[in-house]
Protein backbone atom coordinates (compact mmCIF):
# COMPACT_ATOMS: atom_id res chain seq x y z
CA UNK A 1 99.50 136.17 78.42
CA UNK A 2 102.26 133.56 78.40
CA UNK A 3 102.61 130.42 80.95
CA UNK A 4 104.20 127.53 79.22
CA UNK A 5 104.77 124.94 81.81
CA UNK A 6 101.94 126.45 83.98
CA UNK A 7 99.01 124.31 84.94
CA UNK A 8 95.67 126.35 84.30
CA UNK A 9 93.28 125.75 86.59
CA UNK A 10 89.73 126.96 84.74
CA UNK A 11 86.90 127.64 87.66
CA UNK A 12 87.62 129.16 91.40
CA UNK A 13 84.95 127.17 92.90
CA UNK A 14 85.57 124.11 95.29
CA UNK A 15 87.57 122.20 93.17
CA UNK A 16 88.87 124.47 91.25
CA UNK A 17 90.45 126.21 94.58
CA UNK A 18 91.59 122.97 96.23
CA UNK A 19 93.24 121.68 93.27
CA UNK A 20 95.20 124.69 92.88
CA UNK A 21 96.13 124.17 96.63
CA UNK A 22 97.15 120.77 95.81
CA UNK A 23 99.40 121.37 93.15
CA UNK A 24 100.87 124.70 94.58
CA UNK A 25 102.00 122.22 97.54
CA UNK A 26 103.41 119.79 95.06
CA UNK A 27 105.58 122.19 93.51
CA UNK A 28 104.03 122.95 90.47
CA UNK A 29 103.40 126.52 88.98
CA UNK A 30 99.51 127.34 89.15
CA UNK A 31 97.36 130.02 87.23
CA UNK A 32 93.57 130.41 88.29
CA UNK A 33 91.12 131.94 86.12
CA UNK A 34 87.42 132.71 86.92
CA UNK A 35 84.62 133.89 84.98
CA UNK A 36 82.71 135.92 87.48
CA UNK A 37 84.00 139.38 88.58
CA UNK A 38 83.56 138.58 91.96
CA UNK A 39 82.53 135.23 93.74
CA UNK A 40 78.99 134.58 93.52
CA UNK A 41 76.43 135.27 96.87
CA UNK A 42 74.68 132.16 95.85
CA UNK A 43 74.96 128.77 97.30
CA UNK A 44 73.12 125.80 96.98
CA UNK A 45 75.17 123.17 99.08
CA UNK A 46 75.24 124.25 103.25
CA UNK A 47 77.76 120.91 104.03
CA UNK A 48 80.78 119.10 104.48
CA UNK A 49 80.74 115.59 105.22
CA UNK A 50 82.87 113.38 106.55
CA UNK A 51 85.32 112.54 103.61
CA UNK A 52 85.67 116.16 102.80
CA UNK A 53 86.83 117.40 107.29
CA UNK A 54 88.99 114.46 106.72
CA UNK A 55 91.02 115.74 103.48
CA UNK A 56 90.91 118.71 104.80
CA UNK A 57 92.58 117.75 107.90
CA UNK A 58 95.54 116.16 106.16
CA UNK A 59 96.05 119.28 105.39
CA UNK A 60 95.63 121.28 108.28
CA UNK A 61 92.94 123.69 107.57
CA UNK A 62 90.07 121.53 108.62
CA UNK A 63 89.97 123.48 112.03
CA UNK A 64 88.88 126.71 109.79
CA UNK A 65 86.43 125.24 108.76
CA UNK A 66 84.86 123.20 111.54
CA UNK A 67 85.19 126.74 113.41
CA UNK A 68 82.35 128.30 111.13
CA UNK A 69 79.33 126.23 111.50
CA UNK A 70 77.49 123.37 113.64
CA UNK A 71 78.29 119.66 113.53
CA UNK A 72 75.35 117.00 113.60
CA UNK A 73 75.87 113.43 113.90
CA UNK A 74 73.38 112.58 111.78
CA UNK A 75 71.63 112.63 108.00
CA UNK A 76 68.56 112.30 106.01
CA UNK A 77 69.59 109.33 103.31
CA UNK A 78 66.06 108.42 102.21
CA UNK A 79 63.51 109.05 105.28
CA UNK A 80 63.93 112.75 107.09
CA UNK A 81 61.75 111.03 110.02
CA UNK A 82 65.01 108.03 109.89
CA UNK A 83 68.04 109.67 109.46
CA UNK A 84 71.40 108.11 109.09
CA UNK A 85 73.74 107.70 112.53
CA UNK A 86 76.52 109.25 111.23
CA UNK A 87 78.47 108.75 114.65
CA UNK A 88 79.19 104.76 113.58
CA UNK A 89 80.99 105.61 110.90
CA UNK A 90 85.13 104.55 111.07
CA UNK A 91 85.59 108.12 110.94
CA UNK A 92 87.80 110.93 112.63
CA UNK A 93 84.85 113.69 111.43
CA UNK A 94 81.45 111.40 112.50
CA UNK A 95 79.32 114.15 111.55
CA UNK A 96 78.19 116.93 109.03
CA UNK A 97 79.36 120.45 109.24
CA UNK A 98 76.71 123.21 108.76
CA UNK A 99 78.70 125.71 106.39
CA UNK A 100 77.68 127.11 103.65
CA UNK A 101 79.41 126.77 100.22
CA UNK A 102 80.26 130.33 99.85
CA UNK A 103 82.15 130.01 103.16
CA UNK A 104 83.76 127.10 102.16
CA UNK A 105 85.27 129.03 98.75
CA UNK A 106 85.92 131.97 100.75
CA UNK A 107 88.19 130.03 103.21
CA UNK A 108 89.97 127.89 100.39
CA UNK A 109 90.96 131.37 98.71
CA UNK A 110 92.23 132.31 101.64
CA UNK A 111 94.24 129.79 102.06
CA UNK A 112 95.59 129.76 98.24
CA UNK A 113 96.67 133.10 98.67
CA UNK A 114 98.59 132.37 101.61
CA UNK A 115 100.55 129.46 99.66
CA UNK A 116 101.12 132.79 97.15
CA UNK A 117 98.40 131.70 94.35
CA UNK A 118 95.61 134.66 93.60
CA UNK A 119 92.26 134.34 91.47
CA UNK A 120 92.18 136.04 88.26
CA UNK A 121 88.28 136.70 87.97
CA UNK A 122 86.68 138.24 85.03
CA UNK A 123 88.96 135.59 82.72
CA UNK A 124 86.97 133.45 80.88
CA UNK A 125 88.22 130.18 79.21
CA UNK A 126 86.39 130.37 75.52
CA UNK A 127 88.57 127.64 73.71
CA UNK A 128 91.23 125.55 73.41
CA UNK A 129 93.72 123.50 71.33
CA UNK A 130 95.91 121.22 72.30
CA UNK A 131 99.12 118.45 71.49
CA UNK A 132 101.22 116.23 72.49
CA UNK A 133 103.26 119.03 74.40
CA UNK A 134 100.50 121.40 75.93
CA UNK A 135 97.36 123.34 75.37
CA UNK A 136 96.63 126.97 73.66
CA UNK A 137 94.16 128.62 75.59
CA UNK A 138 91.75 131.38 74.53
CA UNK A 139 91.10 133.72 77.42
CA UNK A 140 88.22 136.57 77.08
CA UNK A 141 88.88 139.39 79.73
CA UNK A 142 87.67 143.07 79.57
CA UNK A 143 86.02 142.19 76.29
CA UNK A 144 89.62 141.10 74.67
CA UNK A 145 90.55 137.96 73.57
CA UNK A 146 94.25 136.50 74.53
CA UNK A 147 95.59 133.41 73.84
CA UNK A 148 98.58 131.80 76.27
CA UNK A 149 100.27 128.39 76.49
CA UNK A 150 100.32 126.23 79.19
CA UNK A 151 100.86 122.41 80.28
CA UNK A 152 97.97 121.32 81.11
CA UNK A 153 94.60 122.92 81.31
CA UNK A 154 91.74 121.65 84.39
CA UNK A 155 88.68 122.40 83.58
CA UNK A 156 86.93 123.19 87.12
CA UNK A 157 84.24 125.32 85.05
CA UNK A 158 80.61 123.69 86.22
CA UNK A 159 78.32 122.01 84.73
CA UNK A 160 78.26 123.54 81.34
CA UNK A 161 81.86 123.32 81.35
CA UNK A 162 83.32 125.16 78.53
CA UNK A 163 86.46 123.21 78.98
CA UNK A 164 84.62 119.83 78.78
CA UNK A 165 83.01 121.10 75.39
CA UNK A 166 85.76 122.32 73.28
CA UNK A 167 88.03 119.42 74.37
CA UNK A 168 85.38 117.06 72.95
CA UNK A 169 84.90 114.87 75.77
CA UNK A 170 81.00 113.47 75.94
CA UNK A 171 78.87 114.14 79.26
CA UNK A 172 76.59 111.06 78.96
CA UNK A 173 73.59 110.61 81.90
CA UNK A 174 70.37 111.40 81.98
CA UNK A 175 68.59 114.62 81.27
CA UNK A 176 66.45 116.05 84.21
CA UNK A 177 62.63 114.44 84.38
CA UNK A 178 61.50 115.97 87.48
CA UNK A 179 62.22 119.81 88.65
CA UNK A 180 62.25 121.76 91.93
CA UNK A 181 62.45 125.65 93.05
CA UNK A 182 64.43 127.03 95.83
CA UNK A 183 63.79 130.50 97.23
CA UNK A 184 66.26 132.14 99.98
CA UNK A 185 63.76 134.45 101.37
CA UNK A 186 62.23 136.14 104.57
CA UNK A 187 58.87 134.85 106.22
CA UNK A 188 56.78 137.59 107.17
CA UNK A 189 55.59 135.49 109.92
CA UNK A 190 58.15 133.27 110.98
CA UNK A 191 55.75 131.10 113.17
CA UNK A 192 53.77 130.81 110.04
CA UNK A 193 56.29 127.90 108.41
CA UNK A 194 58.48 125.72 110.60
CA UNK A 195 62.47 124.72 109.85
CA UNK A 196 61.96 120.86 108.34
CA UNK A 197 59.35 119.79 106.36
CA UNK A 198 56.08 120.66 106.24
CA UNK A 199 53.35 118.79 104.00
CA UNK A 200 50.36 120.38 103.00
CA UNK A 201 47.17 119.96 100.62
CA UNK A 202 49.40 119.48 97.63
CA UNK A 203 52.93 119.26 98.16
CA UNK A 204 55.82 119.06 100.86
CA UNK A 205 57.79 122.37 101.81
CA UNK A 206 61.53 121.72 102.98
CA UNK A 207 62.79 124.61 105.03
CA UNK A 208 65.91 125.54 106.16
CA UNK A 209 66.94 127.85 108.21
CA UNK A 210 69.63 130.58 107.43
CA UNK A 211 71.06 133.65 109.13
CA UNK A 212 68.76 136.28 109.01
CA UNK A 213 66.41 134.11 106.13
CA UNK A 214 65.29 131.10 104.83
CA UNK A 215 65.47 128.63 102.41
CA UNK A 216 62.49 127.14 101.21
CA UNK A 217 62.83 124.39 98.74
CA UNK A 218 59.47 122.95 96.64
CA UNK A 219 58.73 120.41 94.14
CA UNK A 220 57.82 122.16 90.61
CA UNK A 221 55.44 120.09 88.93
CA UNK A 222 54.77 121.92 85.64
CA UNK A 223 57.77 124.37 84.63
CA UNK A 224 57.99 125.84 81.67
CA UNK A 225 59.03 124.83 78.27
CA UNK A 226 62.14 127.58 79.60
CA UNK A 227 63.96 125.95 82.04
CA UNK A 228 66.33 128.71 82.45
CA UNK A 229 63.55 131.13 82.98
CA UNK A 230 63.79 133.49 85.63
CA UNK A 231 62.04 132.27 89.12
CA UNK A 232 59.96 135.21 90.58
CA UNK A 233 59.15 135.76 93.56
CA UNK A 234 55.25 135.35 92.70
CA UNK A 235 55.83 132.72 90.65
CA UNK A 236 57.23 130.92 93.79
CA UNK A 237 54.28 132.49 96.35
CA UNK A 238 51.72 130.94 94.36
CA UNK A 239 53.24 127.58 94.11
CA UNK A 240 54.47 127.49 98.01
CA UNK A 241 50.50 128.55 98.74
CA UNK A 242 49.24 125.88 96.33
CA UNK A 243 51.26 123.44 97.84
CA UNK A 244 50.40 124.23 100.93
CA UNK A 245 46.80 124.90 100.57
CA UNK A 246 47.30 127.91 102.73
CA UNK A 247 48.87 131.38 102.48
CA UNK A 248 52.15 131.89 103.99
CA UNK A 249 53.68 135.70 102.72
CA UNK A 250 57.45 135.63 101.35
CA UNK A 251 59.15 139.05 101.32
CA UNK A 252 62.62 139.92 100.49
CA UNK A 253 63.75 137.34 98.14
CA UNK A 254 67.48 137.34 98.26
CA UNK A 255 67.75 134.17 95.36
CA UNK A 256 65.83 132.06 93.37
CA UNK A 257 66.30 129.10 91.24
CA UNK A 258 65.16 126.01 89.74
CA UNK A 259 67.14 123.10 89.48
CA UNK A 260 66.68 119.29 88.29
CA UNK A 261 67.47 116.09 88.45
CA UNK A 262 69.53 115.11 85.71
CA UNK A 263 72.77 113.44 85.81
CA UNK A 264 75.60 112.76 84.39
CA UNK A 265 79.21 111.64 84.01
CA UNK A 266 82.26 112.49 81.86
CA UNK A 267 83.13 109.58 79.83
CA UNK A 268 86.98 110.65 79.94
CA UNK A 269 87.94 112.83 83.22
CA UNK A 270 91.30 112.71 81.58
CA UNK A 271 91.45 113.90 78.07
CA UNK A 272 95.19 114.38 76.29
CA UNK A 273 96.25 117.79 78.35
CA UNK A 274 92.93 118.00 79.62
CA UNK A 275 91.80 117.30 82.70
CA UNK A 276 88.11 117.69 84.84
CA UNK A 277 87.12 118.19 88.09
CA UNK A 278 84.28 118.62 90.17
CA UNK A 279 81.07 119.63 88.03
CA UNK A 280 82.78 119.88 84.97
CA UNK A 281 83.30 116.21 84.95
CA UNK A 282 79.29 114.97 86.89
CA UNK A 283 76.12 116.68 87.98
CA UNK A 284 74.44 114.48 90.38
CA UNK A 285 70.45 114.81 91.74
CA UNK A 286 70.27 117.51 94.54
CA UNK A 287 69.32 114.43 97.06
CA UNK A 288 72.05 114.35 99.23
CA UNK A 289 73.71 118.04 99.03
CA UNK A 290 77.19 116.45 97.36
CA UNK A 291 78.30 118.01 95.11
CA UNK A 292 81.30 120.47 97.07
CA UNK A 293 82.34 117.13 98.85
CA UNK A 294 82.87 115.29 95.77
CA UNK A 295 84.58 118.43 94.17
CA UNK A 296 86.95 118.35 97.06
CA UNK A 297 87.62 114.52 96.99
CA UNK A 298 88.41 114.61 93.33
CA UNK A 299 90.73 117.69 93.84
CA UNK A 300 92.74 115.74 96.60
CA UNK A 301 92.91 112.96 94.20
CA UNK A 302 94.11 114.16 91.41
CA UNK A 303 96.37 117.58 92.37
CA UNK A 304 99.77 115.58 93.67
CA UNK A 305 99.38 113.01 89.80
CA UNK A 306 99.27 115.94 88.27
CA UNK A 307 101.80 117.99 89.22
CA UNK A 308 104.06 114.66 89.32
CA UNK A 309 103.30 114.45 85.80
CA UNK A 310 104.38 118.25 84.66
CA UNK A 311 107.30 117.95 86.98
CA UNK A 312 108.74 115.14 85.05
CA UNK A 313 108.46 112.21 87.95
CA UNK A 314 105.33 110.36 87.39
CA UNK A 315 105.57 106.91 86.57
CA UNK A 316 103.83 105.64 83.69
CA UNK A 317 99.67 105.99 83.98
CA UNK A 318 99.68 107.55 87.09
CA UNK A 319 97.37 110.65 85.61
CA UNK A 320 95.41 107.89 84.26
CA UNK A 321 94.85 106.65 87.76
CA UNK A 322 93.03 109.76 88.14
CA UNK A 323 89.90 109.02 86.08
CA UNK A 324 89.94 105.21 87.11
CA UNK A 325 89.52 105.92 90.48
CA UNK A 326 87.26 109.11 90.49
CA UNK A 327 84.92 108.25 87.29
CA UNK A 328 84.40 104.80 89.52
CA UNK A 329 83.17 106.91 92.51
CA UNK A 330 81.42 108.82 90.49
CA UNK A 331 79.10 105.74 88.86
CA UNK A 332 78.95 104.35 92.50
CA UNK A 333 77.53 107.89 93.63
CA UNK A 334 75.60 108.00 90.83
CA UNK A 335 74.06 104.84 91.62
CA UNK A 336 73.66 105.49 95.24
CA UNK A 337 72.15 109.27 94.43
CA UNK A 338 69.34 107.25 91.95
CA UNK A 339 68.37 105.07 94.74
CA UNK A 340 67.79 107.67 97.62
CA UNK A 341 65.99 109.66 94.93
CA UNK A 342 63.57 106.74 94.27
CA UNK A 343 63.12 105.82 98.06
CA UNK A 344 62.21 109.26 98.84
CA UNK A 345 59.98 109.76 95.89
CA UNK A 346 56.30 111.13 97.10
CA UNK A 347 54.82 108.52 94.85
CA UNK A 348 52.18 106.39 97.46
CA UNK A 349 53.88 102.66 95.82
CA UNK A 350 57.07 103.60 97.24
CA UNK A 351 55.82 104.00 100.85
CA UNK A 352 56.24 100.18 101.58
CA UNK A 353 59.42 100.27 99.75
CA UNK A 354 60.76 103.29 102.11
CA UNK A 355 59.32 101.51 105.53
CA UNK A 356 61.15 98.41 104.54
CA UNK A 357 64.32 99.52 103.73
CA UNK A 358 64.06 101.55 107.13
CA UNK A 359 63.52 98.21 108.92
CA UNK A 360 66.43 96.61 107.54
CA UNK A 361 68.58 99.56 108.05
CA UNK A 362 67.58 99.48 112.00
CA UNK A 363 67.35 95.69 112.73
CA UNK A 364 70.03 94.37 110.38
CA UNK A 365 73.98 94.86 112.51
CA UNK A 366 76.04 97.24 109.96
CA UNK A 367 73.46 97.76 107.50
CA UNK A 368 73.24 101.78 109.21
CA UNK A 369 77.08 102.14 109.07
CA UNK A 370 76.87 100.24 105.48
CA UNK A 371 74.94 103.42 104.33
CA UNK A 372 76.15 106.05 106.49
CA UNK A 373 79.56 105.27 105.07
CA UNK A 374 78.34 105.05 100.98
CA UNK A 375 76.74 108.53 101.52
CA UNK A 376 79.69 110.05 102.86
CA UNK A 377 82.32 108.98 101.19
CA UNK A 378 84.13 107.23 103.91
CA UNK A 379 84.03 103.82 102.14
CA UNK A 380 85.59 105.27 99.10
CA UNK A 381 88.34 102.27 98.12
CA UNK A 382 90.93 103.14 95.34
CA UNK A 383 92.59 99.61 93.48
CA UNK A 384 96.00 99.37 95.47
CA UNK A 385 97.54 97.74 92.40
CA UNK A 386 99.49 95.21 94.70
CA UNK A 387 98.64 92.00 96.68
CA UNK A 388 97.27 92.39 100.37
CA UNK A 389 94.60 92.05 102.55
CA UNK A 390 94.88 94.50 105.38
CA UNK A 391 91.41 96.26 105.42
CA UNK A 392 93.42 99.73 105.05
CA UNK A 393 94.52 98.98 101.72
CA UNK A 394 93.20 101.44 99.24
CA UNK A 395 91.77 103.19 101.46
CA UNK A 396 91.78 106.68 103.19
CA UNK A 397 94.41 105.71 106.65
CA UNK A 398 93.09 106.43 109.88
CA UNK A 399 94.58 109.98 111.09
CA UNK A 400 96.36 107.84 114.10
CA UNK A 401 98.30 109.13 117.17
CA UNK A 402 102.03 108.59 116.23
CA UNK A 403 105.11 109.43 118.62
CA UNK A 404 107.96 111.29 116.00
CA UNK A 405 111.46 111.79 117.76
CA UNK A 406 110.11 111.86 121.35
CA UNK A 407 107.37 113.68 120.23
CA UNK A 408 103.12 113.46 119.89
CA UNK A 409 102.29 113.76 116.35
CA UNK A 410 99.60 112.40 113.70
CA UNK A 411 99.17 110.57 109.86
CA UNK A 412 97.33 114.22 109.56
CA UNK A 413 99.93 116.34 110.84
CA UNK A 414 102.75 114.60 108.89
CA UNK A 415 100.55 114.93 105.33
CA UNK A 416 100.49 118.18 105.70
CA UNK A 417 103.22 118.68 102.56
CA UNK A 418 101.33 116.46 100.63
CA UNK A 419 104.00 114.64 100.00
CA UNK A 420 104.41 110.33 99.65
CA UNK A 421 104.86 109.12 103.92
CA UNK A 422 106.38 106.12 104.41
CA UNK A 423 105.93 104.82 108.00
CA UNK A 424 108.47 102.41 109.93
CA UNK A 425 106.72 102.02 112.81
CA UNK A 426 107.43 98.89 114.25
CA UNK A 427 110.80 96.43 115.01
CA UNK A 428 110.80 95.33 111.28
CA UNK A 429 114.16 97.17 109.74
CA UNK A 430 112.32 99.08 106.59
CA UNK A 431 114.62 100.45 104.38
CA UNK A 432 114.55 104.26 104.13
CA UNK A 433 113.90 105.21 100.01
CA UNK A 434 116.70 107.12 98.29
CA UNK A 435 115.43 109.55 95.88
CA UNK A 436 113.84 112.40 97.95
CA UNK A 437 110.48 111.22 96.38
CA UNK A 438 108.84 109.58 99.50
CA UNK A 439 109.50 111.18 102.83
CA UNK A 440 110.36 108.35 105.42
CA UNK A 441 109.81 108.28 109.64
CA UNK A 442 110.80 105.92 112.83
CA UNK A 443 107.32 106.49 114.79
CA UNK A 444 105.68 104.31 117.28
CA UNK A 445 101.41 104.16 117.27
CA UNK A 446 100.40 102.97 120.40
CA UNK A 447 96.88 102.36 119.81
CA UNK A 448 98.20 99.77 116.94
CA UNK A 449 101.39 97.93 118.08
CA UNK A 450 101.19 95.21 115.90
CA UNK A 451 101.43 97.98 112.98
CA UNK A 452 105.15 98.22 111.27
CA UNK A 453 104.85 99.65 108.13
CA UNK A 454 103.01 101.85 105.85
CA UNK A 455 102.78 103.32 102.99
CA UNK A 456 100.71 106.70 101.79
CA UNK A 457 100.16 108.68 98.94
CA UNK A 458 100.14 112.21 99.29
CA UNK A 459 96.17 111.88 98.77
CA UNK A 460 96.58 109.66 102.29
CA UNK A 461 95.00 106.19 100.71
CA UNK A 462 97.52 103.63 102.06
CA UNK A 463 99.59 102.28 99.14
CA UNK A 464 101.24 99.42 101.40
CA UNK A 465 100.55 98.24 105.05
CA UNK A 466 102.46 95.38 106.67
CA UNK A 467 101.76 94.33 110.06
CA UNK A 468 103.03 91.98 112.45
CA UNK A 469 100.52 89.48 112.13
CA UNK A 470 100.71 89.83 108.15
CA UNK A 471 103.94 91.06 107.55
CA UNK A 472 104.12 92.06 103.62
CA UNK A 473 107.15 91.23 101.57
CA UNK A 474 109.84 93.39 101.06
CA UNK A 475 109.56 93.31 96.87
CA UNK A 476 105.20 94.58 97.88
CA UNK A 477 106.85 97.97 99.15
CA UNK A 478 108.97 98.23 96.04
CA UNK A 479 106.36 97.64 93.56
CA UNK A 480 103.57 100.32 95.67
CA UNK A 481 106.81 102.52 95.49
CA UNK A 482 107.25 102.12 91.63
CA UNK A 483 103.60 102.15 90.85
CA UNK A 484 103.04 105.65 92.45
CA UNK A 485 106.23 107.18 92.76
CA UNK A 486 108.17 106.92 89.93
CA UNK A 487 111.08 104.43 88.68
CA UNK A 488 112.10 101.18 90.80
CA UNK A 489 113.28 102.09 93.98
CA UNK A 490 116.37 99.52 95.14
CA UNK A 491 114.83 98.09 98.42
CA UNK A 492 117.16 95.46 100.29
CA UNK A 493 116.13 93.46 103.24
C-alpha cells in the first residue's frame, strides 16, 4: 500500500466518518481504514443533540438525519422526574433527535461515498512510526501485514485506541468504580415492564424502547474480577429479577454488555503526525449519552486545520488550535459528566442535594438554559485570539436568514464548502480578501440590521464580528484573517 501525502483516517465510526467528510471537502486526499468486516449492529448512544443537528446543518445533511427519528424538547440532566427544557436554548435544533448510532454511521458513509471516499474494513492499524515528514503505518488485512506512508495518521480507533498507544500519548482519568449492564432484548410480556424507569425491591430498571425490542439498562453491583466477561442472558434475568424483586421473562437477547464509569482524557490530542478524535482521545461516564456528539464536534473542529496543514496553507499553530480548544471541552464535559453522575447517584445523602439543585434550576431566571446549554454543547466557546466583545465571538454563529444577490439564503447554506465566509453585510465598505483563501459576500440579514461584518471559520465559530453599534477596527479583521487563514492579508480601509 502506498499514500504519501494521504491523510489516514484510523476508525469508520462517528468521527472517524465525519472527519474524513471534512477533509475530503477541504481538498485533501483521504484513506479510511476499519477494523471490523462490516459495521457493527451494536449501538449504545440513540441521540443527537443540539450541537451535533447544528454542524450537521452547515453542512447540509442535517435534514437526513432529522428525517429518521423523533425530536423531544427536552432531557434528563440529573432528575428523569425534572428534565432539562431544551426549547430555551439559543439554538436552531432546540431538541434531541431519537436516532440511533448505527443510523447515524450508516448515513455519514453514505454521504462519504458520495464526496467519492469508501471504507476499507477488515484493515487494521497495528503500529506506527513516525518524523518530522510523515508516519509509516502497519496495516494487518486478510492476515498480512503491509506497511504504507502517509501525512498524517487520525486515530478515530475507540477507546483502546491502538493509535493512541503506539504513538505514546498518555490517557490519564479515572478507572471505572461503579458498573452497569445493558441488555437489547424482547419482553415476553410487554405490560410486564414499562418504557422509563421502574424501581423495585433492590434496584432501578431504565427501559427504553426500540423497534421491535428493548433496552433495559441495570446497575451491576458485584461484577466479576473479568470485566470483559461475556454478559448472558441469565446472568442478566437474575439480576433484572433481583432488582426488581419480581420476575419479569427476557427472551431473544439481541446484545449484551457491561460498561463503566471511568474516564478519561488524552493528555496530547495532537501528537507530532498524530492526531485523535472522538474516543480515541476521552471516554466519558454513560450519564448523558455523549459520546457520538462529541465525536462529531471534534471532527468539525479539527478536519478544515488539518487539511490546511497538509495542503501547505496553515498558519503557524493552527493544528495546535485543535487540542486547545477540544481537550478544553473535553475537561469541561468531563467536569459536567462527574457532576450529573453524583446528583443522580441512588445514594439516600444525595436526595437533598438532587431536590435542591432542582429548585434552583426552576426558580433561579437562566439557571435551566445555563444547563440545558453545558449539556448540549451549545455554549461551547473557542479563544477568538483577538480583542472584542460581541457575544458571538468564539462561538458557533447563529444559522441567520441572509439575502445573497436578490436571493433568500443562510450562514448554513453558504458553509456548506466548508470553506472560511467572510460576511459584508452592512454599509461599512469591507475589503474583499485576495488570496482565494476566504470566500467573501454582499448580503443583507434582516433580522440583525445593525450587523456589518463577520467573520467564520469553516468550523462556523465567528472569528470576527463588527457591528454598527461596535464597529471593530479594520487591523481586528486582518489579524482573525492571519491567525486562521494563513499569511497577512493586506486589508485597506
Amino acid at each position: 500500500m502506498s499514500g504519501d501525502g494521504t491523510i489516514l483516517v484510523a476508525g469508520a465510526g462517528p468521527a472517524g466518518l465525519m472527519l474524513a467528510a471534512e477533509l475530503t471537502l477541504a481538498g485533501a486526499e483521504v484513506m479510511v481504514l476499519d477494523a471490523l468486516p462490516e459495521r457493527s449492529p451494536y449501538c449504545r448512544g440513540f441521540n443527537l443533540n443540539a450541537r451535533s443537528l447544528e454542524l450537521l446543518d452547515r453542512r447540509g445533511i442535517a435534514g437526513r438525519f432529522l428525517a429518521e427519528g423523533p425530536t423531544v424538547a427536552f432531557a434528563m440532566f440529573a432528575d428523569p422526574a425534572r428534565p432539562l427544557d431544551l426549547s430555551v436554548m439559543d439554538s436552531d435544533h432546540p431538541y434531541v433527535l431519537g436516532i440511533a448510532q448505527t443510523r447515524v454511521e450508516e448515513l455519514l458513509e453514505q454521504w462519504l461515498a458520495e464526496l467519492g471516499v469508501r471504507v476499507r474494513r477488515g484493515h487494521t492499524v497495528v503500529d506506527l512510526e513516525q518524523d518530522g515528514d510523515g508516519v509509516e503505518v502497519t496495516v494487518e488485512a486478510g492476515g498480512k501485514r503491509q506497511r504504507m506512508r502517509v501525512a498524517y495518521l487520525a486515530g478515530c480507533d475507540g477507546s483502546r485506541s491502538v493509535v493512541r498507544k503506539r504513538a505514546g500519548i498518555a490517557f490519564p482519568g479515572t478507572p471505572a468504580t461503579s458498573f452497569g449492564v445493558l441488555a437489547d432484548v424482547e419482553l415476553a410480556d410487554p405490560a410486564a415492564l414499562p418504557f422509563g424507569m421502574t424501581k423495585g425491591e433492590h434496584g432501578v430498571a431504565f427501559v427504553i424502547p426500540r423497534p421491535g425490542y428493548a433496552r433495559i439498562v441495570l446497575d451491576d453491583p458485584e461484577p466479576p474480577a473479568d470485566r470483559d466477561e461475556p454478559v448472558t442472558l441469565d446472568y442478566f434475568q437474575r439480576l433484572l429479577d433481583h432488582q426488581l424483586g419480581r420476575r419479569v421473562e427476557l427472551r431473544e437477547p439481541r446484545w449484551l454488555t457491561r460498561f463503566g464509569n471511568a474516564a478519561r482524557l488524552a493528555d496530547r490530542y495532537v501528537a507530532g503526525r498524530v492526531v485523535l478524535a472522538g474516543d480515541a482521545a476521552h471516554i466519558h461516564p454513560p450519564t448523558g449519552a455523549v459520546g457520538v456528539n462529541v465525536a462529531l464536534a471534534d471532527a468539525v473542529n479539527l478536519g478544515w486545520k488539518l487539511a490546511a496543514t497538509v495542503l501547505g496553507h496553515a498558519p503557524g499553530g493552527l493544528l495546535d488550535s485543535y487540542h486547545e480548544e477540544r481537550h478544553e471541552a473535553g475537561e469541561r464535559l468531563l467536569g459536567t459528566l462527574r457532576a450529573q453522575a453524583a446528583l443522580a447517584a441512588h445514594d439516600p445523602a444525595v436526595a437533598p442535594v438532587r431536590e435542591l439543585f432542582a429548585q434552583l434550576v426552576e426558580q433561579v431566571p437562566g439557571a435551566g438554559k445555563y444547563l440545558a446549554e453545558l449539556a448540549a454543547g451549545v455554549s461551547t466557546r473557542y479563544d477568538p485570539k483577538i480583542p472584542g466583545g460581541h457575544p458571538w465571538l468564539g462561538r458557533l454563529a447563529p444559522d441567520l436568514e441572509l439575502t445573497l444577490d436578490g436571493r433568500r439564503t443562510s450562514v448554513a447554506e453558504l458553509l456548506r464548502p466548508a470553506r472560511p465566509l467572510l460576511l459584508r453585510l452592512g454599509d461599512r465598505p469591507l475589503p474583499a480578501v485576495p488570496g482565494g483563501w476566504v470566500d467573501t459576500r454582499d448580503a443583507r440579514c434582516p433580522a440583525q440590521p445593525g450587523l456589518e461584518g463577520l467573520l467564520l471559520r469553516p468550523d462556523g465559530h465567528a472569528a470576527w464580528v463588527s457591528t454598527t453599534a461596535d464597529p471593530q477596527p479594520a487591523d481586528t479583521l486582518a489579524s482573525a484573517l492571519e491567525t486562521w487563514f494563513g499569511a497577512p492579508v493586506p486589508i485597506t480601509p
